[in-house]
PDB file of N, CA and C in Angstrom:
ATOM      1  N   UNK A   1     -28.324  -0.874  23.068  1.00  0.00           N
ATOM      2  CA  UNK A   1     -27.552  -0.922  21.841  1.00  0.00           C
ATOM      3  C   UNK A   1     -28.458  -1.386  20.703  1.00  0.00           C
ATOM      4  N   UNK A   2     -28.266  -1.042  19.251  1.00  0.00           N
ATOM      5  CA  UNK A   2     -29.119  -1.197  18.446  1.00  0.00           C
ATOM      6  C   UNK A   2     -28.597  -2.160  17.690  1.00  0.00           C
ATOM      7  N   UNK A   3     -29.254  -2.825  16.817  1.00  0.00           N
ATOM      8  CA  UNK A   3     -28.696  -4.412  16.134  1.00  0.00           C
ATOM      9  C   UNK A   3     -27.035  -3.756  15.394  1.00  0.00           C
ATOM     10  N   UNK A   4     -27.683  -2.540  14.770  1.00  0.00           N
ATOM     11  CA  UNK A   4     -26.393  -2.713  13.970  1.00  0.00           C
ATOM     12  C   UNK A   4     -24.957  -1.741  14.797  1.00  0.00           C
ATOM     13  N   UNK A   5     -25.125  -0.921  15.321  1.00  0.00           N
ATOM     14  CA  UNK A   5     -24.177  -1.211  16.513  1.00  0.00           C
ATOM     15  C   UNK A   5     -23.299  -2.762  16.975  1.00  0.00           C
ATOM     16  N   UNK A   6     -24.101  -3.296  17.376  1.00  0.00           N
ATOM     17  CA  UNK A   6     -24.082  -4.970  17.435  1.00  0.00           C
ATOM     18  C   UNK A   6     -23.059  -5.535  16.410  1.00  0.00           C
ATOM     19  N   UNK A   7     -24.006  -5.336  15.488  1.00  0.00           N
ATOM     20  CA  UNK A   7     -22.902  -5.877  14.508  1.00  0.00           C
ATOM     21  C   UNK A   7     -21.903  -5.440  13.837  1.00  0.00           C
ATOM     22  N   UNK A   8     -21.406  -3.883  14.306  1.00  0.00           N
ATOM     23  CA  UNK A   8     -20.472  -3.418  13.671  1.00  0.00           C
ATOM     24  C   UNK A   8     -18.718  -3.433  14.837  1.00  0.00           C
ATOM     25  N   UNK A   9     -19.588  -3.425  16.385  1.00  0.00           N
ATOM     26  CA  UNK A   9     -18.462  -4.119  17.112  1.00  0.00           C
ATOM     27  C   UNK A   9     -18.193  -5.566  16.863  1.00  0.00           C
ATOM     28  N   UNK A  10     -19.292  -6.223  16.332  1.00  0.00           N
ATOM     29  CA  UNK A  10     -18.533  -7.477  16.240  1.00  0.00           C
ATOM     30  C   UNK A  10     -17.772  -8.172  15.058  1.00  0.00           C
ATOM     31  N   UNK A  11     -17.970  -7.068  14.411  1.00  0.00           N
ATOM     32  CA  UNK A  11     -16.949  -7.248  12.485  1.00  0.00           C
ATOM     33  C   UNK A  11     -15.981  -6.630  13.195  1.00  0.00           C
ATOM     34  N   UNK A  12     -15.846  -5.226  14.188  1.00  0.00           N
ATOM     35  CA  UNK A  12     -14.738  -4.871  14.544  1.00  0.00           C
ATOM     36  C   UNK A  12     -13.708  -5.319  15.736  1.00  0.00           C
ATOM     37  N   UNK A  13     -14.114  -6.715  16.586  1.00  0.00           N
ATOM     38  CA  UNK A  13     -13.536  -7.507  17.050  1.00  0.00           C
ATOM     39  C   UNK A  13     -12.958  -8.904  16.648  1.00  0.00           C
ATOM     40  N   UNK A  14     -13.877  -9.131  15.588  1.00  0.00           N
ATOM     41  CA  UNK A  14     -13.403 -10.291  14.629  1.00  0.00           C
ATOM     42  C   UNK A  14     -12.186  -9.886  13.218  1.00  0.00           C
ATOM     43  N   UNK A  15     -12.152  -8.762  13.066  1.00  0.00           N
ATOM     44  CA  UNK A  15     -10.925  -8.543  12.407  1.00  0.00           C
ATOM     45  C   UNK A  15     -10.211  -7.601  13.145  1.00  0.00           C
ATOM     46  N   UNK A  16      -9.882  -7.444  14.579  1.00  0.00           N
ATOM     47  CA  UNK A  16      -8.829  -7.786  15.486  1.00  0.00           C
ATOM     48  C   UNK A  16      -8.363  -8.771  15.304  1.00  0.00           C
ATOM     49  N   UNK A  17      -9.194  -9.938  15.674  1.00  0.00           N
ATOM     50  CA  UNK A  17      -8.641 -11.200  15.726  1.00  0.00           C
ATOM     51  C   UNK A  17      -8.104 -12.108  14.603  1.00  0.00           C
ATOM     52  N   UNK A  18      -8.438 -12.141  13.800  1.00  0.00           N
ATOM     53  CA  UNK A  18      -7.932 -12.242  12.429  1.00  0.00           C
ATOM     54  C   UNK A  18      -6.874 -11.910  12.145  1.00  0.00           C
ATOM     55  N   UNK A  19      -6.703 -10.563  11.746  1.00  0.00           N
ATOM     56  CA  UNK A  19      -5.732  -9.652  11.291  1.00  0.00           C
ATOM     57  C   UNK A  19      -4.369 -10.160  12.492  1.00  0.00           C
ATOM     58  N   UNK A  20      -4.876 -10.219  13.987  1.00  0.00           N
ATOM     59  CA  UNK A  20      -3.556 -10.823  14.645  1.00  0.00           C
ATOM     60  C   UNK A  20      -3.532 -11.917  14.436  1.00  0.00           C
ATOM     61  N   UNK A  21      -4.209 -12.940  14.063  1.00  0.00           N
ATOM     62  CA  UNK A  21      -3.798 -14.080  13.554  1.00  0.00           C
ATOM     63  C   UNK A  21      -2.750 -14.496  11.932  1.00  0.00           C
ATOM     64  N   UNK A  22      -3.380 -13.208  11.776  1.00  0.00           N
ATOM     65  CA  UNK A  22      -2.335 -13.754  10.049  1.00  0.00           C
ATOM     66  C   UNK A  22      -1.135 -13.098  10.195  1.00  0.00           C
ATOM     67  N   UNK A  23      -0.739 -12.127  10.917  1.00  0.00           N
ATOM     68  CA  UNK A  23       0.304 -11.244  11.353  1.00  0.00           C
ATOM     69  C   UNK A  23       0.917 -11.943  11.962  1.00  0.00           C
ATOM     70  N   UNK A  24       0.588 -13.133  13.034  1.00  0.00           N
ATOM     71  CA  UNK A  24       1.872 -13.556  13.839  1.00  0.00           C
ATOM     72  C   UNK A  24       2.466 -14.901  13.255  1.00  0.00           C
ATOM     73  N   UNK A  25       1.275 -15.342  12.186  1.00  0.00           N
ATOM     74  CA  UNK A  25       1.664 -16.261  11.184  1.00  0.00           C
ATOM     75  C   UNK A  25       2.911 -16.350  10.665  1.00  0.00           C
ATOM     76  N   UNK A  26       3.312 -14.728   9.881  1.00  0.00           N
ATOM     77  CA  UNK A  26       3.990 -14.579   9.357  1.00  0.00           C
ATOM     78  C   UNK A  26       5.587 -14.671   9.634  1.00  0.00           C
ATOM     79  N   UNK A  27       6.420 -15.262   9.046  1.00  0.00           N
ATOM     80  CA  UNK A  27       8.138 -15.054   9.332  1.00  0.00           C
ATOM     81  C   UNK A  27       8.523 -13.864   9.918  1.00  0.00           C
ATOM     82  N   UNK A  28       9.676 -13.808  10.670  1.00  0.00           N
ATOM     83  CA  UNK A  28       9.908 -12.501  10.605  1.00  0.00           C
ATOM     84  C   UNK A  28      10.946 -11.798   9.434  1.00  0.00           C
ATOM     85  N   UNK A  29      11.464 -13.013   8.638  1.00  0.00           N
ATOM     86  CA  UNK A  29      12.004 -12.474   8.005  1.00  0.00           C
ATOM     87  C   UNK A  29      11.031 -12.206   6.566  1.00  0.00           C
ATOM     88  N   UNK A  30       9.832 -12.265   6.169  1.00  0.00           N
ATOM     89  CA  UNK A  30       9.043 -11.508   5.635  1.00  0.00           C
ATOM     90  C   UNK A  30       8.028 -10.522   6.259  1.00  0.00           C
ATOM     91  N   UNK A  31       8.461 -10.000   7.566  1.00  0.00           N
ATOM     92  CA  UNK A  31       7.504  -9.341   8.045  1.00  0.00           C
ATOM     93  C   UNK A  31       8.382  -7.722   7.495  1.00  0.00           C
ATOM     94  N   UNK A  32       9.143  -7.600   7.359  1.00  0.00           N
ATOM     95  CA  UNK A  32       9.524  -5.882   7.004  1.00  0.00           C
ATOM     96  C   UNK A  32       8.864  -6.069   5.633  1.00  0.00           C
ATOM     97  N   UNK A  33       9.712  -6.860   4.396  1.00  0.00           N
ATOM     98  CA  UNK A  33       9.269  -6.529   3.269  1.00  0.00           C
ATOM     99  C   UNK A  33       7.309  -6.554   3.135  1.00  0.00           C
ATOM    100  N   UNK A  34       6.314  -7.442   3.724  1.00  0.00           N
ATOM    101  CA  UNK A  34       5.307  -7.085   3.903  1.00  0.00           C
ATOM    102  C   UNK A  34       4.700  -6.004   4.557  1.00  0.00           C
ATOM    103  N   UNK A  35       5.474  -5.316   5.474  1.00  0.00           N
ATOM    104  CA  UNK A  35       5.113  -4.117   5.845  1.00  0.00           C
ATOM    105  C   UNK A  35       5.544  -2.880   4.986  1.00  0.00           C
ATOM    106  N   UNK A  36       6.114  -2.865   4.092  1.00  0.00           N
ATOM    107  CA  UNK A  36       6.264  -1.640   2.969  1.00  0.00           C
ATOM    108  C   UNK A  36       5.731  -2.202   2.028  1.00  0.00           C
ATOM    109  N   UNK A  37       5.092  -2.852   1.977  1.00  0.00           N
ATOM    110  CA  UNK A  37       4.217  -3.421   0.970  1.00  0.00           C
ATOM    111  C   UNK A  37       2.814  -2.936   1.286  1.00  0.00           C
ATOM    112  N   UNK A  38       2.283  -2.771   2.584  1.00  0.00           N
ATOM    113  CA  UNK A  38       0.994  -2.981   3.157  1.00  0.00           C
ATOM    114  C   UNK A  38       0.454  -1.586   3.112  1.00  0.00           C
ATOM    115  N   UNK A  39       1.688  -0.279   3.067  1.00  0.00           N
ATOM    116  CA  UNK A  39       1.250   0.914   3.268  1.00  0.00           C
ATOM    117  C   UNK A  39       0.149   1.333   2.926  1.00  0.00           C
ATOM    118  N   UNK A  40      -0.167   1.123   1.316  1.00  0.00           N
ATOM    119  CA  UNK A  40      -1.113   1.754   0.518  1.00  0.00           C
ATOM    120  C   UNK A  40      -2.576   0.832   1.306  1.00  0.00           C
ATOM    121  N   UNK A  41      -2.559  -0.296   1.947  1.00  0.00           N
ATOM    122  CA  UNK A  41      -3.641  -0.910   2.799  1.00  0.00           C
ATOM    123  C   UNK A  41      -3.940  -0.136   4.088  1.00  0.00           C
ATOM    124  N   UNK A  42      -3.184   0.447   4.178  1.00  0.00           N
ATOM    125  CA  UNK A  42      -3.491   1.085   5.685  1.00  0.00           C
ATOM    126  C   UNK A  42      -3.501   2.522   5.607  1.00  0.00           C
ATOM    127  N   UNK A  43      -3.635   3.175   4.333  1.00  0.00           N
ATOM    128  CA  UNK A  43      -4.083   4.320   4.130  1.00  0.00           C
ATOM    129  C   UNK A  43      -5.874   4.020   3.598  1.00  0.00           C
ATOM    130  N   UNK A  44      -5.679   2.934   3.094  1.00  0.00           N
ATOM    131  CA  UNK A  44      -7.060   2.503   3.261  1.00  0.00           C
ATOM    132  C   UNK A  44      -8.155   2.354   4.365  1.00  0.00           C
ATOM    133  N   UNK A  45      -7.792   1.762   5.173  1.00  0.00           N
ATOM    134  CA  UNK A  45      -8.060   1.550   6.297  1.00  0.00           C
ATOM    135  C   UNK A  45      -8.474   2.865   7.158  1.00  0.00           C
ATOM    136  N   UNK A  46      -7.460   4.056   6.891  1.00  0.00           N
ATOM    137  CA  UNK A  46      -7.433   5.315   7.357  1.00  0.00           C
ATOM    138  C   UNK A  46      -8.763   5.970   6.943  1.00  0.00           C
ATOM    139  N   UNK A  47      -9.188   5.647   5.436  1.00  0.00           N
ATOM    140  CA  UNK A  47     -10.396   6.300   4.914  1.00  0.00           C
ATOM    141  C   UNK A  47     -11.372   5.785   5.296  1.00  0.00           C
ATOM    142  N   UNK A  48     -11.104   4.127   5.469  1.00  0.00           N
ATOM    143  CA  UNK A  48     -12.220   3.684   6.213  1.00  0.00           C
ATOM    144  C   UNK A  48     -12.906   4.303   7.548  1.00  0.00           C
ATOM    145  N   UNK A  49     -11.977   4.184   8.233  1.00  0.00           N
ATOM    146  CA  UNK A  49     -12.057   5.105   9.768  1.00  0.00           C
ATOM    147  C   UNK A  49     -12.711   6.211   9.736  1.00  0.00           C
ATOM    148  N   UNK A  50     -12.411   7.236   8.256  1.00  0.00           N
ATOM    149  CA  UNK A  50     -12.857   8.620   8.599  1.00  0.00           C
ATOM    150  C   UNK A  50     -14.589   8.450   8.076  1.00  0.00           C
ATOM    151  N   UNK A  51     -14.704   7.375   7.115  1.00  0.00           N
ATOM    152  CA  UNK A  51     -16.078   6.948   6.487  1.00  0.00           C
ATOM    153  C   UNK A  51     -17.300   6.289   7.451  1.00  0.00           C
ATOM    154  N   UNK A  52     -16.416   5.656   8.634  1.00  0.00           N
ATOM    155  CA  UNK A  52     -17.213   5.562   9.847  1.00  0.00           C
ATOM    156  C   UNK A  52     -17.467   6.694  10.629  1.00  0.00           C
ATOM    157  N   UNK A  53     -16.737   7.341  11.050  1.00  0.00           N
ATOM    158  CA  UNK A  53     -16.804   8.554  11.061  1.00  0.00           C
ATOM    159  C   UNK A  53     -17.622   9.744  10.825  1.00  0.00           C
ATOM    160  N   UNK A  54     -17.934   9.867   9.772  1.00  0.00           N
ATOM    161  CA  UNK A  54     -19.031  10.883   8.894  1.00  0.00           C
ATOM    162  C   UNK A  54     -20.209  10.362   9.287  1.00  0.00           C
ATOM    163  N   UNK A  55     -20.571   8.793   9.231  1.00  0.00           N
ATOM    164  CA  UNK A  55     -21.708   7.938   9.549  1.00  0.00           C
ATOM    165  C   UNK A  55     -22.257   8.185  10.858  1.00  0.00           C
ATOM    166  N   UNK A  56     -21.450   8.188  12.034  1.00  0.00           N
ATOM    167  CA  UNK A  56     -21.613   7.989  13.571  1.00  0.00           C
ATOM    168  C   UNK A  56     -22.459   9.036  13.778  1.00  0.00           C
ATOM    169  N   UNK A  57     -23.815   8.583  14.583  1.00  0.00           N
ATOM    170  CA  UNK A  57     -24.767   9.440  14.984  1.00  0.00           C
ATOM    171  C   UNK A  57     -24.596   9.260  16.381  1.00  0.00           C
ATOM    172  N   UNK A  58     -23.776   8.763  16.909  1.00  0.00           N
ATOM    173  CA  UNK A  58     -23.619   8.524  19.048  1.00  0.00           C
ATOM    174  C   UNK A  58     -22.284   8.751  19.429  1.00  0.00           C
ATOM    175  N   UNK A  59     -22.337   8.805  20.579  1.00  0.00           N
ATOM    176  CA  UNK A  59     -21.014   8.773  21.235  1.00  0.00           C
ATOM    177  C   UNK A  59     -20.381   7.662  21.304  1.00  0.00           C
ATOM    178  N   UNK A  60     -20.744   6.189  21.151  1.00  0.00           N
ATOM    179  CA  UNK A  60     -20.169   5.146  20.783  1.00  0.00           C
ATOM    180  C   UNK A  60     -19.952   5.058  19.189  1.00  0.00           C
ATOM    181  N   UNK A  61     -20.516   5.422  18.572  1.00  0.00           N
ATOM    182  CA  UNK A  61     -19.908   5.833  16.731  1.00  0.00           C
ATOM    183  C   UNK A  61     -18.682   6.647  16.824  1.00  0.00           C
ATOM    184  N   UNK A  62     -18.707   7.416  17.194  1.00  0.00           N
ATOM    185  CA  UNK A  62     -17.573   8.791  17.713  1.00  0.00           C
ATOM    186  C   UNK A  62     -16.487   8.047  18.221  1.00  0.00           C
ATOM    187  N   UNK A  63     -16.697   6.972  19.546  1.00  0.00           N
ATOM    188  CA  UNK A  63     -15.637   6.582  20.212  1.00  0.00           C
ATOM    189  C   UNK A  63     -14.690   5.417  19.239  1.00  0.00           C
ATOM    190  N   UNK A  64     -15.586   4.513  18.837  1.00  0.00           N
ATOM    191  CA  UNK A  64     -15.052   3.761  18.206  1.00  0.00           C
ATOM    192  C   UNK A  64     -14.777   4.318  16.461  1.00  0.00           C
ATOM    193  N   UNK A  65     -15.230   5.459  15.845  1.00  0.00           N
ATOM    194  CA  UNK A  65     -14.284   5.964  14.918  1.00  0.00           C
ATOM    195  C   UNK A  65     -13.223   6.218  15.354  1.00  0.00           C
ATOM    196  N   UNK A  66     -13.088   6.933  16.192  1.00  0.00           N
ATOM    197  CA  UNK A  66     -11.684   7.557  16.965  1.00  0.00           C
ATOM    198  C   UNK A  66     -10.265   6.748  16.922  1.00  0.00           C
ATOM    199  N   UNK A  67     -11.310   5.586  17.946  1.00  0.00           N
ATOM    200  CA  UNK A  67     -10.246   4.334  17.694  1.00  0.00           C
ATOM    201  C   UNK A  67      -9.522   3.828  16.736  1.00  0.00           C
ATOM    202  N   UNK A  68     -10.516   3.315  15.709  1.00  0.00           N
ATOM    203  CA  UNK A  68      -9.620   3.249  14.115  1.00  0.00           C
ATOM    204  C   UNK A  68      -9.327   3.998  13.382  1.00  0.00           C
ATOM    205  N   UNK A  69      -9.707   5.383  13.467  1.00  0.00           N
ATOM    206  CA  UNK A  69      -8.515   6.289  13.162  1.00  0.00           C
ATOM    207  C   UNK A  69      -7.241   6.306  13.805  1.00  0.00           C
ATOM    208  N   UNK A  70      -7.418   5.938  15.394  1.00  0.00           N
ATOM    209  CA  UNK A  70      -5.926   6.036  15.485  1.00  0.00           C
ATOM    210  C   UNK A  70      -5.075   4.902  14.820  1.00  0.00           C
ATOM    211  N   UNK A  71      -6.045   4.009  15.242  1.00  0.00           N
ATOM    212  CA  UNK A  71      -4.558   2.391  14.807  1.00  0.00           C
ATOM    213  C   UNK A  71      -4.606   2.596  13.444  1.00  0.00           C
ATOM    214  N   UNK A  72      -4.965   3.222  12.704  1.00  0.00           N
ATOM    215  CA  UNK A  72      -5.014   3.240  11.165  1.00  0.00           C
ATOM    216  C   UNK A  72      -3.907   4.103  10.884  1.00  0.00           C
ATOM    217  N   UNK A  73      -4.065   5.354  11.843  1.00  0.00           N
ATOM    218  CA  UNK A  73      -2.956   6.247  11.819  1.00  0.00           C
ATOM    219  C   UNK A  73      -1.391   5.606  12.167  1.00  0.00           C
ATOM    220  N   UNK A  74      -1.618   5.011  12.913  1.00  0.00           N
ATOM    221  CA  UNK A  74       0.027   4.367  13.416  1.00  0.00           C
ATOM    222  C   UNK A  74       0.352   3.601  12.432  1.00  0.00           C
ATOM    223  N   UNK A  75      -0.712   2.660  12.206  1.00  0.00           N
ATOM    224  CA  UNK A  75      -0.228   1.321  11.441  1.00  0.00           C
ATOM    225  C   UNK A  75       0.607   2.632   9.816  1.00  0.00           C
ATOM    226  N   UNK A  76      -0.310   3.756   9.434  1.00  0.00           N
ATOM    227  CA  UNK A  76       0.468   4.294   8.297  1.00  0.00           C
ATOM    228  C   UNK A  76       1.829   4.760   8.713  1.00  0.00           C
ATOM    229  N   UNK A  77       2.225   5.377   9.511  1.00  0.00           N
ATOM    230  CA  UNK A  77       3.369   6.220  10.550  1.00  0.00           C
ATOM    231  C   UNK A  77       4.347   4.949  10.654  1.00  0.00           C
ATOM    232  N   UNK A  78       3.838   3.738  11.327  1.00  0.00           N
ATOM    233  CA  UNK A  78       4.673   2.789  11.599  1.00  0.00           C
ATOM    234  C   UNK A  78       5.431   1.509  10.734  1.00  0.00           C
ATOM    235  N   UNK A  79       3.818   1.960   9.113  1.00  0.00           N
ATOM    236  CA  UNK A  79       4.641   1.243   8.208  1.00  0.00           C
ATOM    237  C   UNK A  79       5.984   2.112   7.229  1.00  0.00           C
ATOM    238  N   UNK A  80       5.722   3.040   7.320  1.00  0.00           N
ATOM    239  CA  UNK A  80       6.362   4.086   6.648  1.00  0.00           C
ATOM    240  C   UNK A  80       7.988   4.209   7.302  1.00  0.00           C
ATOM    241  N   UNK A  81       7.721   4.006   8.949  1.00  0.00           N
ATOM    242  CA  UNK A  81       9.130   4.426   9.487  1.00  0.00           C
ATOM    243  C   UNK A  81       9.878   2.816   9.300  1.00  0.00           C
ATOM    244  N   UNK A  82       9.399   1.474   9.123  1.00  0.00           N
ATOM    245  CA  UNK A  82      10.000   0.226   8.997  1.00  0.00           C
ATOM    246  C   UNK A  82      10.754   0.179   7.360  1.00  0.00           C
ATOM    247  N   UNK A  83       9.302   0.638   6.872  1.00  0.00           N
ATOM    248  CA  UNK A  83      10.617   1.304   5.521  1.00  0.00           C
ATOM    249  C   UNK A  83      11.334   1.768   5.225  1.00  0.00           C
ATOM    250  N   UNK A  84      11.604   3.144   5.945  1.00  0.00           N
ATOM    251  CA  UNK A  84      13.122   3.641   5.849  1.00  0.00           C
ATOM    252  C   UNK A  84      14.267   3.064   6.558  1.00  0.00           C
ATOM    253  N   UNK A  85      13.311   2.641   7.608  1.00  0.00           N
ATOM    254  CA  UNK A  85      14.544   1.822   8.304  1.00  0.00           C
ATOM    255  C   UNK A  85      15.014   0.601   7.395  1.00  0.00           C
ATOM    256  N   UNK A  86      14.344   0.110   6.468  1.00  0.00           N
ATOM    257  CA  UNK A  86      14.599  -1.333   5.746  1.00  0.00           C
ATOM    258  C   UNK A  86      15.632  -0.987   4.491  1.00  0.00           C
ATOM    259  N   UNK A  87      15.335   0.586   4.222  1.00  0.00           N
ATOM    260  CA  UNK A  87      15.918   0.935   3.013  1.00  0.00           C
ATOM    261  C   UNK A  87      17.155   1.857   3.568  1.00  0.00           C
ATOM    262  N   UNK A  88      17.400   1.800   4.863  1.00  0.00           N
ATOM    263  CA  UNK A  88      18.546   2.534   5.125  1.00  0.00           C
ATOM    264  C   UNK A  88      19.762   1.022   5.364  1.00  0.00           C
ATOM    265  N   UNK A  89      19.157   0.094   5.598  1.00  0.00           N
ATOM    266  CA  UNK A  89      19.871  -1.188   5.359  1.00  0.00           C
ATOM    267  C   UNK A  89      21.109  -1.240   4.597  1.00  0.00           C
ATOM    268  N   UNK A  90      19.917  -1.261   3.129  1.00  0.00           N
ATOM    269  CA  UNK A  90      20.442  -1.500   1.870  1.00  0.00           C
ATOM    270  C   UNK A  90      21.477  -0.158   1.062  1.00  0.00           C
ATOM    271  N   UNK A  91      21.454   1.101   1.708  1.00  0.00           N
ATOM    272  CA  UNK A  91      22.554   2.009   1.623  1.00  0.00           C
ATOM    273  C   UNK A  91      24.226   1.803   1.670  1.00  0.00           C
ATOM    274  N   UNK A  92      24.589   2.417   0.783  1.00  0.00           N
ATOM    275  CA  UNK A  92      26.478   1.976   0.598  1.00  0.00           C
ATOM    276  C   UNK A  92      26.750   2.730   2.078  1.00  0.00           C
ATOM    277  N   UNK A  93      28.098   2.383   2.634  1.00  0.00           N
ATOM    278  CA  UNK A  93      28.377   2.822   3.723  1.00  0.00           C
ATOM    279  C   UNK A  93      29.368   3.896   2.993  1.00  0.00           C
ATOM    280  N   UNK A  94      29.033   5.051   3.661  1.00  0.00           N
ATOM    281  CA  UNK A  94      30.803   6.255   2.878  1.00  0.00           C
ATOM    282  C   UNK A  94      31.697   5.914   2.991  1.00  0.00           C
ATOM    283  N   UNK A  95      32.611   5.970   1.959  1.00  0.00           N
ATOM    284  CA  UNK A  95      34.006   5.182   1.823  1.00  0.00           C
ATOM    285  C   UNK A  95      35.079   5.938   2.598  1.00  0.00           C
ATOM    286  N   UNK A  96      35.414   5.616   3.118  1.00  0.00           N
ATOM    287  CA  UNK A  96      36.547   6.676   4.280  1.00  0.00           C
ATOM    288  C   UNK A  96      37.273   7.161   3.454  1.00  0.00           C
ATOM    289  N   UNK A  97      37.704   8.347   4.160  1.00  0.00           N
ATOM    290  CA  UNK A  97      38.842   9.530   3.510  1.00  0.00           C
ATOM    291  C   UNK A  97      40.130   8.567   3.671  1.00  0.00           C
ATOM    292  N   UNK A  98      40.728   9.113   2.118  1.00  0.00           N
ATOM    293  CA  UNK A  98      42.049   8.502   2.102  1.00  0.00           C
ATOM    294  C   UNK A  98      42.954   8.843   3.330  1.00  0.00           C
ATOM    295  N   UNK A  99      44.052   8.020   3.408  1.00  0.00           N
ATOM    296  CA  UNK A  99      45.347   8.039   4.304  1.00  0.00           C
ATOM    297  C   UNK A  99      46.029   8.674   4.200  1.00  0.00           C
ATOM    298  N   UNK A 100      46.539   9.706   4.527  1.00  0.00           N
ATOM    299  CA  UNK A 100      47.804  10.109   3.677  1.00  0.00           C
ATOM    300  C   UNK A 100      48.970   9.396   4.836  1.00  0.00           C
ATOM    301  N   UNK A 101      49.909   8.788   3.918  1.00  0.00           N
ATOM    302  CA  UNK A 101      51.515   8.152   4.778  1.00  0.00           C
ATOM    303  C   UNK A 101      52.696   9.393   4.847  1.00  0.00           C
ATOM    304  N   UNK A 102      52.601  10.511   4.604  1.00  0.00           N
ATOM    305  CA  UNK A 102      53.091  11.678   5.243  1.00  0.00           C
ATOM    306  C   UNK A 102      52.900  12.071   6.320  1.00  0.00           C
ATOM    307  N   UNK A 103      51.596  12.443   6.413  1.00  0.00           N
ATOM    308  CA  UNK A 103      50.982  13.232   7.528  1.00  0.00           C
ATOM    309  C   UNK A 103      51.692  12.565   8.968  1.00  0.00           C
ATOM    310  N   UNK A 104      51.442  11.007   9.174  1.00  0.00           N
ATOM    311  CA  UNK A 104      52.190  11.153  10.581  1.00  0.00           C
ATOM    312  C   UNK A 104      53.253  10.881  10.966  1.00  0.00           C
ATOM    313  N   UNK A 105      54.587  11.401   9.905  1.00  0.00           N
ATOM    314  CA  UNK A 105      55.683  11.093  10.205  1.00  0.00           C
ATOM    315  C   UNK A 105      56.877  11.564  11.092  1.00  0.00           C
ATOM    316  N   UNK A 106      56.106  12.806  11.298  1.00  0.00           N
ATOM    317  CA  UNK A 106      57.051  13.692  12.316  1.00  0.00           C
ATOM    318  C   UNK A 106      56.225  13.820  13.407  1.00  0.00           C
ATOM    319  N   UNK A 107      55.480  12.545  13.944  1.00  0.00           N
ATOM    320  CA  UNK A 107      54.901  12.823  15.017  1.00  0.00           C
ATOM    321  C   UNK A 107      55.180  12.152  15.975  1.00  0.00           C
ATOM    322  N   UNK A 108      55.325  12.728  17.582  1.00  0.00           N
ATOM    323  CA  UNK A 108      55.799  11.573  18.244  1.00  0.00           C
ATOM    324  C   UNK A 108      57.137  12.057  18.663  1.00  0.00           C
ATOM    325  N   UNK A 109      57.856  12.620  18.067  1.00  0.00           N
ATOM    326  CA  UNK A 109      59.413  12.879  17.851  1.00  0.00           C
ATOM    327  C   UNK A 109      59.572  14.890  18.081  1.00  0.00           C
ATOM    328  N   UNK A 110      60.599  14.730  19.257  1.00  0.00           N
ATOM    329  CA  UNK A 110      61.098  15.640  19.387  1.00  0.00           C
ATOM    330  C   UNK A 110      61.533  16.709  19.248  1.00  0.00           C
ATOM    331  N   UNK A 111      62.209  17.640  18.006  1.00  0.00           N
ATOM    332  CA  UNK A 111      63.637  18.224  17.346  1.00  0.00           C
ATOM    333  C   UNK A 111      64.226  18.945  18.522  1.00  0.00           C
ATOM    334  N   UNK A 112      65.282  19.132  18.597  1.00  0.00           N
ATOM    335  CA  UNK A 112      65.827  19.517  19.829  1.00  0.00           C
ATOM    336  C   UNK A 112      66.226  21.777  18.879  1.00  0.00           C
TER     337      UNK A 112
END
């Protein structure tokens, strides 16, 4: 392995660790609104991935672009779907169809 190999798994294991450290920090009741907040960070992240990417001259450059393209990919997919889910919350519920007090009055009952 070459130095900077070296040092690019180990920026990329130390903000694993990090990043799960400030994440489990967090409330859960600020963890949705920070996650539709974070989107535009993790489309970042996405370019990052593809910028390692272009760089990689090995099959360990290759493997580990791969990698953070994917979690870059989810983390965008997964912040995106917590948002709709957060904003389907806050939606009016449809107001039910009126009653009508006609309709079930001859029901039930016989006529001979």
């Amino acid at each position: 392995m070459t130095s900077n190999l070296l040092a690019d798994i180990s920026i990329f294991v130390l903000s694993l660790l990090v990043g799960f450290e400030v994440i489990s920090k967090v409330p859960s009741t600020l963890h949705t609104p920070l996650m539709s907040a974070a989107n535009s960070i993790h489309g970042i992240v996405f370019v990052g991935a593809m910028l390692t990417a272009a760089q990689a001259h090995d099959t360990v450059g290759y493997v580990l672009a791969f990698i953070a393209a994917t979690f870059a990919a989810m983390n965008v997919v997964g912040g995106y779907r917590v948002t709709g889910r957060m904003l389907k919350m806050f939606r009016r519920a449809p107001a039910p169809p009126p009653r009508d007090s006609t309709a079930g009055a001859g029901e039930g009952t016989t006529s001979p």
